[in-house]
PDB file of N, CA and C in Angstrom:
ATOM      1  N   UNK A   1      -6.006  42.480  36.415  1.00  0.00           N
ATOM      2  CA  UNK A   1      -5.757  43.605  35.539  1.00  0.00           C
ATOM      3  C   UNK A   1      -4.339  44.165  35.753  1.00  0.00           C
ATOM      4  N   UNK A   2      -3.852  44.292  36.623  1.00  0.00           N
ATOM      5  CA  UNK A   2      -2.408  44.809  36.960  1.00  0.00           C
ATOM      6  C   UNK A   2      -1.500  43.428  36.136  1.00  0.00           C
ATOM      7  N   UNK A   3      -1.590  42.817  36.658  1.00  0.00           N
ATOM      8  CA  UNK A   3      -0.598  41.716  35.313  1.00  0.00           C
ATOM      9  C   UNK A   3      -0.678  42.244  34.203  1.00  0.00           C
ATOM     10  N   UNK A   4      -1.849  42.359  33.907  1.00  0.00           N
ATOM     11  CA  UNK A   4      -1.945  42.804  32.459  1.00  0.00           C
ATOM     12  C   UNK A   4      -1.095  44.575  31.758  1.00  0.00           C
ATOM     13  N   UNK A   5      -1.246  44.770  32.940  1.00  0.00           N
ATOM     14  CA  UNK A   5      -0.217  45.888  32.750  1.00  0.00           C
ATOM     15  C   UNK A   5       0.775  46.307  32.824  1.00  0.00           C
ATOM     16  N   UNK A   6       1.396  45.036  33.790  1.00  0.00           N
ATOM     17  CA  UNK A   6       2.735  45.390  33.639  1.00  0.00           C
ATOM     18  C   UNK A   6       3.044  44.132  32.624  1.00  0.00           C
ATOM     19  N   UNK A   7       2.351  43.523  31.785  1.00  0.00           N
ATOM     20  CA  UNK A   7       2.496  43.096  30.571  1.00  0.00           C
ATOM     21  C   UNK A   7       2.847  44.012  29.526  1.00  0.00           C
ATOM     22  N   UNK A   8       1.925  44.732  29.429  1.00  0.00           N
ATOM     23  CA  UNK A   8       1.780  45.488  28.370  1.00  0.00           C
ATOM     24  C   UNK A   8       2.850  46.660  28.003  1.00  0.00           C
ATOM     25  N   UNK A   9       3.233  47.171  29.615  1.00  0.00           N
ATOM     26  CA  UNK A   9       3.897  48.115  29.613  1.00  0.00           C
ATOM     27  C   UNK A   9       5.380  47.932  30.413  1.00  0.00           C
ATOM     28  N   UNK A  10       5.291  47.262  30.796  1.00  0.00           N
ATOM     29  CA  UNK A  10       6.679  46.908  31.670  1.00  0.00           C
ATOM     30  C   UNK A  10       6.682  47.096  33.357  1.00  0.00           C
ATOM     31  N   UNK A  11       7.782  47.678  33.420  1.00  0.00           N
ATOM     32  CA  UNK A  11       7.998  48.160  34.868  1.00  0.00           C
ATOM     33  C   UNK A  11       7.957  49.522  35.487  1.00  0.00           C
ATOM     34  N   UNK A  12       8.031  50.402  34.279  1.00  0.00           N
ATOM     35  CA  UNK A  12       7.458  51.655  34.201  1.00  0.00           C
ATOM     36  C   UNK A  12       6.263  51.729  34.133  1.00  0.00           C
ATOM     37  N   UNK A  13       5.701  51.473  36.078  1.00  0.00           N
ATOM     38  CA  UNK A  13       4.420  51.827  35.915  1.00  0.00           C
ATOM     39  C   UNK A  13       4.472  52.351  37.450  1.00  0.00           C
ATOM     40  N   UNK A  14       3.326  53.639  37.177  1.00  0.00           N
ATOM     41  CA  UNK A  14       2.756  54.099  38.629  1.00  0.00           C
ATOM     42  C   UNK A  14       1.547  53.664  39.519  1.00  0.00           C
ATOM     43  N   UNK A  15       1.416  52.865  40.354  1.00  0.00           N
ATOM     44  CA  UNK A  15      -0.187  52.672  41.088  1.00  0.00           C
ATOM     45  C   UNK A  15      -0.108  53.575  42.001  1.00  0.00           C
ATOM     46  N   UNK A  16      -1.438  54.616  42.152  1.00  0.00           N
ATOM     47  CA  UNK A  16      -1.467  55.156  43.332  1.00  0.00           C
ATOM     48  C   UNK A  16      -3.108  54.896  43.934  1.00  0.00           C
ATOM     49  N   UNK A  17      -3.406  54.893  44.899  1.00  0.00           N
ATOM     50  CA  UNK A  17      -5.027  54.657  45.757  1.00  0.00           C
ATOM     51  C   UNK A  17      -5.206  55.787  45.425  1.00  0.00           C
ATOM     52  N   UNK A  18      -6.658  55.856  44.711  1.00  0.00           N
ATOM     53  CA  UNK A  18      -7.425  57.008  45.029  1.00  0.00           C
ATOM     54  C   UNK A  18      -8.672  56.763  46.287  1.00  0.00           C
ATOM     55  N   UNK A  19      -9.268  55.609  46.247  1.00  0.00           N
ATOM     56  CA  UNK A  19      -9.912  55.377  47.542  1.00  0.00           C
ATOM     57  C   UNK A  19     -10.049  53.810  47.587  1.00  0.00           C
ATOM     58  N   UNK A  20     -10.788  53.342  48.040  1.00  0.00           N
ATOM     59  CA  UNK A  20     -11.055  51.887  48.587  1.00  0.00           C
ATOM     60  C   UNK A  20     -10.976  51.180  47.481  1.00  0.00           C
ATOM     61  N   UNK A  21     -12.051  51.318  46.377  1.00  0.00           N
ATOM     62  CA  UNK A  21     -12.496  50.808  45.438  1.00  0.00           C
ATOM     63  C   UNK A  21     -11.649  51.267  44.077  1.00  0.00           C
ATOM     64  N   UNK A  22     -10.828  52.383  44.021  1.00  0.00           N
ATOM     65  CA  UNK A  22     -10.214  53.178  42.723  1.00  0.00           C
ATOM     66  C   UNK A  22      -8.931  52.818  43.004  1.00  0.00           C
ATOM     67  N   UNK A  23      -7.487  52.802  41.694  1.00  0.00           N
ATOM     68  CA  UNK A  23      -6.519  53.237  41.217  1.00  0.00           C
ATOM     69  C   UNK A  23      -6.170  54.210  40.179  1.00  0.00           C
ATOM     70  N   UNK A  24      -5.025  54.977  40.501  1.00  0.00           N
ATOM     71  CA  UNK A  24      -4.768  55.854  39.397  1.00  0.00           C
ATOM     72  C   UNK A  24      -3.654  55.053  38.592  1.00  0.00           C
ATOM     73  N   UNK A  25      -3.512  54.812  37.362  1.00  0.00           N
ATOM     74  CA  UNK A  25      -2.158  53.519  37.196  1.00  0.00           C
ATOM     75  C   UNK A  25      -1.671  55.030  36.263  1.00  0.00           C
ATOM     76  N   UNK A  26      -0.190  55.507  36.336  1.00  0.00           N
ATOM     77  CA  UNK A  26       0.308  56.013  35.255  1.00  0.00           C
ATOM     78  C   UNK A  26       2.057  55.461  34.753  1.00  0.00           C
ATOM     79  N   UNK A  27       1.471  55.560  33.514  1.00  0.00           N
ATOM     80  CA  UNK A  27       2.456  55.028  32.239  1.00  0.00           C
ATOM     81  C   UNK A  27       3.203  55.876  31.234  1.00  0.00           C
ATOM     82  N   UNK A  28       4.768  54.901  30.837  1.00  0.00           N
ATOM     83  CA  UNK A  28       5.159  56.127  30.102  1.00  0.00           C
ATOM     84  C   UNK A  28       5.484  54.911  28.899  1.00  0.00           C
ATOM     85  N   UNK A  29       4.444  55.498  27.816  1.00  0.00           N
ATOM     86  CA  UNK A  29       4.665  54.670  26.460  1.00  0.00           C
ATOM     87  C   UNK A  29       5.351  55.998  24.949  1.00  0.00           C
ATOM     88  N   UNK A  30       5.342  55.342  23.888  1.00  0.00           N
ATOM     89  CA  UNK A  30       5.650  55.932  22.960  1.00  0.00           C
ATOM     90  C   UNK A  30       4.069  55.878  22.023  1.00  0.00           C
ATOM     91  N   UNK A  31       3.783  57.469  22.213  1.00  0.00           N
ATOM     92  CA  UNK A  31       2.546  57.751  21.905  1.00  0.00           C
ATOM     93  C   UNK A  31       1.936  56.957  20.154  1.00  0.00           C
ATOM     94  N   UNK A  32       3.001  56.565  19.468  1.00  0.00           N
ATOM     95  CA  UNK A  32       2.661  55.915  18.095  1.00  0.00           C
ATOM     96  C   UNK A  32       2.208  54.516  18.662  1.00  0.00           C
ATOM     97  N   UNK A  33       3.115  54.110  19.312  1.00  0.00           N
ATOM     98  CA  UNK A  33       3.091  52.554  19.716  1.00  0.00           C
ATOM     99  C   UNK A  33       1.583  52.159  20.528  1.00  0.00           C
ATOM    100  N   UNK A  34       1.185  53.284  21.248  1.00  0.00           N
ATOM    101  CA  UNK A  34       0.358  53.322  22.306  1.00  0.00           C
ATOM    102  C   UNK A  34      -1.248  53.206  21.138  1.00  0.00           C
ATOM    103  N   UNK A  35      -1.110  54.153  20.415  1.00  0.00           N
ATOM    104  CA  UNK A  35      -2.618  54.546  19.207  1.00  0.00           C
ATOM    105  C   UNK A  35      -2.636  52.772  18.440  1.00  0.00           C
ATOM    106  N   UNK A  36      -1.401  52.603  17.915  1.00  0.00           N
ATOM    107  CA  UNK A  36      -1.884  50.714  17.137  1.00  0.00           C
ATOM    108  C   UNK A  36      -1.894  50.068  18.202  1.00  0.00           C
ATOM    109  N   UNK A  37      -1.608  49.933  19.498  1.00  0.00           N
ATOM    110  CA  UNK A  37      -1.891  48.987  20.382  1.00  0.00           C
ATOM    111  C   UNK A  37      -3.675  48.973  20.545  1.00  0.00           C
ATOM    112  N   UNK A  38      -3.789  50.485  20.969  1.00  0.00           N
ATOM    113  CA  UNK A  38      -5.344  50.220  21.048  1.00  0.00           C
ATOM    114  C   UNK A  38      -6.393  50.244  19.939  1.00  0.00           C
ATOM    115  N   UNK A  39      -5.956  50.171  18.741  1.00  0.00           N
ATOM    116  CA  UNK A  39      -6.878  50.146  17.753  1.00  0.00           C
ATOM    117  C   UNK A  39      -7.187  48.446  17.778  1.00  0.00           C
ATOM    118  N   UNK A  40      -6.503  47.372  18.712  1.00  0.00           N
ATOM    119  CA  UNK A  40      -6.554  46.126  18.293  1.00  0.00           C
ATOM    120  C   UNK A  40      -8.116  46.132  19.485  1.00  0.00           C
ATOM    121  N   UNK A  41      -8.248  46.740  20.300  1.00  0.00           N
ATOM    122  CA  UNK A  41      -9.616  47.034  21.499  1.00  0.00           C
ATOM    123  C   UNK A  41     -11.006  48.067  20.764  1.00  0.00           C
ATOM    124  N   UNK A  42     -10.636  48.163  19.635  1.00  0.00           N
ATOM    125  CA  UNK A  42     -11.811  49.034  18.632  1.00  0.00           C
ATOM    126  C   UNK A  42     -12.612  47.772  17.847  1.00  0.00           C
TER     127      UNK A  42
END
């Protein structure tokens, strides 16, 4: 899944641990670009 994200989004990306099993991933997209990307996951 992380490939896939820095696919999607580049190199502008944050991972932080929230515990053993969790990540927090944060991203900085262009909120138009971001809404038709995920309408292709609807």
């Amino acid at each position: 899944m992380t490939d896939e994200i820095l696919d999607w989004f580049g190199q502008d990306v944050s991972f932080r641990n929230l515990d053993k099993n969790r990540i927090s991933v944060s991203v900085r997209v262009n909120e138009k670009a971001m809404e038709k990307a995920l309408e292709n996951y609807n």
